[in-house]
N, C-alpha and C. Protein backbone atom coordinates (compact mmCIF):
# COMPACT_ATOMS: atom_id res chain seq x y z
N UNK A 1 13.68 9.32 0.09
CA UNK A 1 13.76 10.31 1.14
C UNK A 1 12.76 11.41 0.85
N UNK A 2 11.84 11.59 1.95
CA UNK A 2 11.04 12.79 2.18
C UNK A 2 11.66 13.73 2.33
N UNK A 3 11.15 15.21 2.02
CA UNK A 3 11.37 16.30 2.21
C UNK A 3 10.75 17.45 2.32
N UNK A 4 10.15 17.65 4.01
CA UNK A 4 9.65 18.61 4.31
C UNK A 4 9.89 20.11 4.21
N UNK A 5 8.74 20.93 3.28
CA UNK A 5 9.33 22.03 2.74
C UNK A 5 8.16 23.00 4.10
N UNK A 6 8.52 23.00 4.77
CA UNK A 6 7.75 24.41 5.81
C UNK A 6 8.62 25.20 6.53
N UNK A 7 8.29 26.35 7.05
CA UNK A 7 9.01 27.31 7.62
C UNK A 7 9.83 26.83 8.36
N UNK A 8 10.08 26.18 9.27
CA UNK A 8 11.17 25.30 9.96
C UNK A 8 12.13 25.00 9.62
N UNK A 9 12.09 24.02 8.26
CA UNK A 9 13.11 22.81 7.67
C UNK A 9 13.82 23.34 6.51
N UNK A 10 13.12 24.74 5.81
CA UNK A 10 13.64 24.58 4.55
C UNK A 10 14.89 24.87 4.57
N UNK A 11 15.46 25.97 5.34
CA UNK A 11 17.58 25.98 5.82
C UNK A 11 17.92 24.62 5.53
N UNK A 12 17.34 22.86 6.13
CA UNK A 12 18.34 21.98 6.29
C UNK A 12 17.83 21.15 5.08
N UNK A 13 17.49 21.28 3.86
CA UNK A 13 17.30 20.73 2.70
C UNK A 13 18.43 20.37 2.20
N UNK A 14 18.93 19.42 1.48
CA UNK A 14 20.21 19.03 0.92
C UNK A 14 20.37 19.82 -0.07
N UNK A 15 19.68 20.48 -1.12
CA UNK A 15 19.63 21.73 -1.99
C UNK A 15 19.02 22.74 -1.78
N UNK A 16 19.62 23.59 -2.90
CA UNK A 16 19.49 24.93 -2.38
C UNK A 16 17.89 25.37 -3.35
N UNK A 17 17.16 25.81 -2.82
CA UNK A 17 15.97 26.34 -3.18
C UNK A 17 15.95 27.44 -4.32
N UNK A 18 17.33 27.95 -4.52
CA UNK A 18 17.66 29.20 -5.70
C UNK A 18 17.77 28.19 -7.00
N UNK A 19 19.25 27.06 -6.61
CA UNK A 19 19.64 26.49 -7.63
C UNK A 19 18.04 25.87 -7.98
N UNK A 20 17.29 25.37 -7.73
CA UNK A 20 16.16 24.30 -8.02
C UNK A 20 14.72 25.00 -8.53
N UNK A 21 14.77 26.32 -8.83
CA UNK A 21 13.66 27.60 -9.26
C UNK A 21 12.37 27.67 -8.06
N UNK A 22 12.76 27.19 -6.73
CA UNK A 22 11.50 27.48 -5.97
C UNK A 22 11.55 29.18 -5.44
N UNK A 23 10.28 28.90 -5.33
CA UNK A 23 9.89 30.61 -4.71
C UNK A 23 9.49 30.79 -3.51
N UNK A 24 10.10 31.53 -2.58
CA UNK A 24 9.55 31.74 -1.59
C UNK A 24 8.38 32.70 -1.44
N UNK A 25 7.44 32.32 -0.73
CA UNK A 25 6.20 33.10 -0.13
C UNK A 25 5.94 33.10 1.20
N UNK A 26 6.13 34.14 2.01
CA UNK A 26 5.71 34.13 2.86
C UNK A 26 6.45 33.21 4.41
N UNK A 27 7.62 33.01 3.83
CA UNK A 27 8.37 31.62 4.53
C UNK A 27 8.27 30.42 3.79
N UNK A 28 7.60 30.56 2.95
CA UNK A 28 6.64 28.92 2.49
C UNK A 28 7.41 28.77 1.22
N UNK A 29 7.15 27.66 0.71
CA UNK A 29 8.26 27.47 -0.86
C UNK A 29 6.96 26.77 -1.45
N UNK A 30 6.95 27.45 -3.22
CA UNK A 30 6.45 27.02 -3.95
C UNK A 30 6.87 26.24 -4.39
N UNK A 31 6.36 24.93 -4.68
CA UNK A 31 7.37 23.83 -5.77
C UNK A 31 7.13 24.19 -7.12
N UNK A 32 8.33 24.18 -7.64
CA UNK A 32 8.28 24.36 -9.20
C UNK A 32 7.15 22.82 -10.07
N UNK A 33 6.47 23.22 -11.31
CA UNK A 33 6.09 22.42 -11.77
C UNK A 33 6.97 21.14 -12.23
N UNK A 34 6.56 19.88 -12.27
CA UNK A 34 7.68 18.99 -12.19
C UNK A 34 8.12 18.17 -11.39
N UNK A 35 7.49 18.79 -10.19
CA UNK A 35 8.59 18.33 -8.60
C UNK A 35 7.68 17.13 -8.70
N UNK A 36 8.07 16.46 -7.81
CA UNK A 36 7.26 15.16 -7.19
C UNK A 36 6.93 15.76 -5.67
N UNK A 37 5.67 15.05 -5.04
CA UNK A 37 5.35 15.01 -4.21
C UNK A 37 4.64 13.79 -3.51
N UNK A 38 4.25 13.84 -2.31
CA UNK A 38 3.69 13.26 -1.46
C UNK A 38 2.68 13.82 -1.33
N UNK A 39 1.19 12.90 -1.21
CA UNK A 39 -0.03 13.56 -0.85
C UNK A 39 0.45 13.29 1.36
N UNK A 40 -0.40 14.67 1.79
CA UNK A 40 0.06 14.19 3.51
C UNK A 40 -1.15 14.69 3.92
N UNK A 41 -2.37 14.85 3.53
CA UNK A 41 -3.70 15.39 4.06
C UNK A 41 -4.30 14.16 4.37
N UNK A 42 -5.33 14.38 5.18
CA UNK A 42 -5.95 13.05 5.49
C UNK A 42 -7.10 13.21 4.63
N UNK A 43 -6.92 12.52 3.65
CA UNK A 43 -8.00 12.09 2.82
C UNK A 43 -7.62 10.99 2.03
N UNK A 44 -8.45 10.35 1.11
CA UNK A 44 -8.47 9.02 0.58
C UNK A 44 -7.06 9.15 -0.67
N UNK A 45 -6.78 10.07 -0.94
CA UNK A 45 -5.19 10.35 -1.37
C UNK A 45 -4.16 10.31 -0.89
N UNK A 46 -4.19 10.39 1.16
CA UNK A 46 -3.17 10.08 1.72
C UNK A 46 -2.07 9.22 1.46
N UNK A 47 -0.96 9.68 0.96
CA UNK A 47 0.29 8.55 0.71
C UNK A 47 0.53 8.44 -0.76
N UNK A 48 -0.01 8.90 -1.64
CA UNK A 48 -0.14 8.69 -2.79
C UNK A 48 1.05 9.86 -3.23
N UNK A 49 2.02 9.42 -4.02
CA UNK A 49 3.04 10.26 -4.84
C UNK A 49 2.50 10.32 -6.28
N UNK A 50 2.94 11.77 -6.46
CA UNK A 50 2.36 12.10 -7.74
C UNK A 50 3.00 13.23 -8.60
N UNK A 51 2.72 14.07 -9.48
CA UNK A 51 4.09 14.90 -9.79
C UNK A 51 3.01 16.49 -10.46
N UNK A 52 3.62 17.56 -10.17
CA UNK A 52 3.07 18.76 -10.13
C UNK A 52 2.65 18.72 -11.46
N UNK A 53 1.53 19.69 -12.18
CA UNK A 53 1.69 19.45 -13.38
C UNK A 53 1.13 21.06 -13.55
N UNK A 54 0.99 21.66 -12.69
CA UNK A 54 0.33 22.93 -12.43
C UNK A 54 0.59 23.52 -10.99
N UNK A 55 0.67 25.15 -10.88
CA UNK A 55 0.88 25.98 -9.71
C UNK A 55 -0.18 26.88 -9.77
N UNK A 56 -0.94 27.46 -9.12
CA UNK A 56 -2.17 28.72 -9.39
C UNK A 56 -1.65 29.14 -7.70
N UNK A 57 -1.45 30.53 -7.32
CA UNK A 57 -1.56 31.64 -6.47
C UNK A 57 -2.23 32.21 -6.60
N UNK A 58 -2.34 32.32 -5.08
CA UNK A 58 -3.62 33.62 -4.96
C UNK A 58 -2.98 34.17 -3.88
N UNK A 59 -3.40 35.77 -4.17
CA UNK A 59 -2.71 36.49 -2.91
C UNK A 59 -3.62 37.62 -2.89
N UNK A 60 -4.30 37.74 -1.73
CA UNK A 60 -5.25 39.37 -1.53
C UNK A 60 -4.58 40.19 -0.90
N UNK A 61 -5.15 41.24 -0.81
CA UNK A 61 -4.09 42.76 -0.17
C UNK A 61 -4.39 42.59 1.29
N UNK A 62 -5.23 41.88 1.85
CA UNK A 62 -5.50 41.28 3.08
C UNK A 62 -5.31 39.66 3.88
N UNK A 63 -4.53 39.33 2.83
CA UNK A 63 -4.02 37.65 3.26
C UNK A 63 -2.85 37.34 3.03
N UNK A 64 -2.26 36.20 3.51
CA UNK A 64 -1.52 36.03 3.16
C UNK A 64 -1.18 34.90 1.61
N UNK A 65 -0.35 35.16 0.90
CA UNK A 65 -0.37 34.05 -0.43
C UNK A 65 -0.39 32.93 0.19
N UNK A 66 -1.41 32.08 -1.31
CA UNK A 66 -0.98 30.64 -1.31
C UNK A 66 -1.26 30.03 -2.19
N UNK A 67 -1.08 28.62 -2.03
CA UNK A 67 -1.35 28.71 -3.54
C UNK A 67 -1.59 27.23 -3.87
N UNK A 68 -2.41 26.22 -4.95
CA UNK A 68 -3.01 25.04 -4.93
C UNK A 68 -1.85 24.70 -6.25
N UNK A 69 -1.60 23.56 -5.55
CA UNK A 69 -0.83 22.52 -7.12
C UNK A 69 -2.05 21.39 -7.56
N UNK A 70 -1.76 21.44 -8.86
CA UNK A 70 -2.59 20.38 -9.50
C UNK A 70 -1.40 19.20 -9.67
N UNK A 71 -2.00 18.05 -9.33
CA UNK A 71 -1.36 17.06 -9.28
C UNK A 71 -1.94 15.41 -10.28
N UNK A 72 -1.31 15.11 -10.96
CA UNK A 72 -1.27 13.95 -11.44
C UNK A 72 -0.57 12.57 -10.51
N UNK A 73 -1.48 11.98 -9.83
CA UNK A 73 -1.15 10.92 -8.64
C UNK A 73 -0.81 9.03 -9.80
N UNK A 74 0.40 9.00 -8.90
CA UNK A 74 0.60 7.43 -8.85
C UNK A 74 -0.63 6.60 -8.59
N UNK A 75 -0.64 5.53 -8.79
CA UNK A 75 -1.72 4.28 -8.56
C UNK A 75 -2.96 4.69 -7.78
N UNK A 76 -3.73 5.89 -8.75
CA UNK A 76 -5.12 6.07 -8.18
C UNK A 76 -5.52 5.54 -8.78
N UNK A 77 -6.94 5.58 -8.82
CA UNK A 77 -8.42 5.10 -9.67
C UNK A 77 -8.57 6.26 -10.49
N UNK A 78 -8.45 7.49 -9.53
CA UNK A 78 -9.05 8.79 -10.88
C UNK A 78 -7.74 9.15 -11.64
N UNK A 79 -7.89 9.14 -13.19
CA UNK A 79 -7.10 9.46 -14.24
C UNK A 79 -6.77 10.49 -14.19
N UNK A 80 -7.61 11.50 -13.82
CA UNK A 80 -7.61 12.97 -13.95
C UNK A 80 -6.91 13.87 -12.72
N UNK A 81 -5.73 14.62 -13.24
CA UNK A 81 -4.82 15.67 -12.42
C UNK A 81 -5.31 16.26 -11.07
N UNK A 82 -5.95 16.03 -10.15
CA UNK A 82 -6.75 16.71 -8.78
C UNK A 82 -5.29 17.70 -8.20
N UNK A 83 -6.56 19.08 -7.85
CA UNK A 83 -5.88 20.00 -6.71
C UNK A 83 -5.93 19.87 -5.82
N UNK A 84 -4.34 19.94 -5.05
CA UNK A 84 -4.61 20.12 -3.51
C UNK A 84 -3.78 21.81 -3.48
N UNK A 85 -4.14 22.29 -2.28
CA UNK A 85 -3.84 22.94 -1.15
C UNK A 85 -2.42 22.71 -0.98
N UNK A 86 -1.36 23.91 -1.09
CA UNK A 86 0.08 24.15 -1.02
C UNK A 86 0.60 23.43 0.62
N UNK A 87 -0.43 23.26 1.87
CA UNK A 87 0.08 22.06 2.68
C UNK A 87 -0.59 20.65 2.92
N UNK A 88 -1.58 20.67 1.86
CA UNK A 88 -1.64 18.98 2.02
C UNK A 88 -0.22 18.08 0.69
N UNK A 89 0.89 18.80 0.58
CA UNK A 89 1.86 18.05 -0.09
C UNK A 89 3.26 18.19 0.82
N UNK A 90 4.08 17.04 0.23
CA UNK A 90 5.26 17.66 0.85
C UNK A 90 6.45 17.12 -0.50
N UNK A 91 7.45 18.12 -0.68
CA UNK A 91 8.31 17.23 -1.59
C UNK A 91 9.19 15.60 -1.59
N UNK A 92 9.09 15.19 -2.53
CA UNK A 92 9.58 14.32 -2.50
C UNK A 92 11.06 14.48 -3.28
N UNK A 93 11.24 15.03 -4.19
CA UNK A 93 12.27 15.47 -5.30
C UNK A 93 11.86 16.29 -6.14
N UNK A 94 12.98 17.28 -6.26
CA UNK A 94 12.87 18.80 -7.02
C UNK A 94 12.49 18.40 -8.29
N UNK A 95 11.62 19.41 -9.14
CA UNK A 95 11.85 19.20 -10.69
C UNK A 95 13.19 18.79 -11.45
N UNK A 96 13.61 18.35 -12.28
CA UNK A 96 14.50 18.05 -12.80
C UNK A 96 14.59 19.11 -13.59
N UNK A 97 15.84 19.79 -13.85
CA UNK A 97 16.03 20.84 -15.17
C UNK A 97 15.93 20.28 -16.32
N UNK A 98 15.22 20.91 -17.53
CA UNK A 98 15.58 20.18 -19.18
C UNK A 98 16.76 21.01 -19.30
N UNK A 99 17.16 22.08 -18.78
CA UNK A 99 18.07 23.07 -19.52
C UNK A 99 19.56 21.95 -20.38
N UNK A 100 20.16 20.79 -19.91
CA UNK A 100 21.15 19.66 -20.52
C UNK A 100 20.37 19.71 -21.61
N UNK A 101 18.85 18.88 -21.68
CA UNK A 101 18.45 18.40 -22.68
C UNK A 101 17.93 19.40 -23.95
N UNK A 102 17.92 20.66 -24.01
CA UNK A 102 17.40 21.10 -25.13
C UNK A 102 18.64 21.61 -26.09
């Protein structure tokens, strides 16, 4: 199951965005590092699930925030972690807590 995180949908999420450490910006939800995602941009990554491995924001005194996840993708060719843009993803499943495991 997909899970569209945009200003619209995020109220009807099966979890709660507090319990799961996302942040809101702007209406918009940051995914915590960890999460899984869906690539949904049209580019040659389209469809490809992959899992956060990095968050970077940017916010000017004249814009609004946003912010690029670096992503480590399922069954690409490139080895290496690529950034997208906070809406070419959409969640797939929250980070998992270690807090049990330590």
């Amino acid at each position: 199951m997909v899970f569209r995180m945009n200003k619209l949908d995020v109220k009807s999420c099966a979890f709660s965005s507090e319990e799961k450490g996302f942040q809101q910006v702007m209406g918009d939800t940051i995914f915590p590092e960890g999460s899984r995602v869906c690539v949904i941009s049209y580019s040659p990554f389209r469809g490809l699930r992959g899992t956060v491995r990095q968050v970077h924001t940017i916010s000017a005194d004249s814009e609004e925030p946003f912010c690029f996840y670096l992503i480590t993708l399922e069954r690409a060719q490139v080895e290496e972690p690529i950034w997208f843009e906070y809406d070419e993803v959409e969640l797939v499943a929250p980070a998992v807590s270690r807090r049990g495991t330590e």
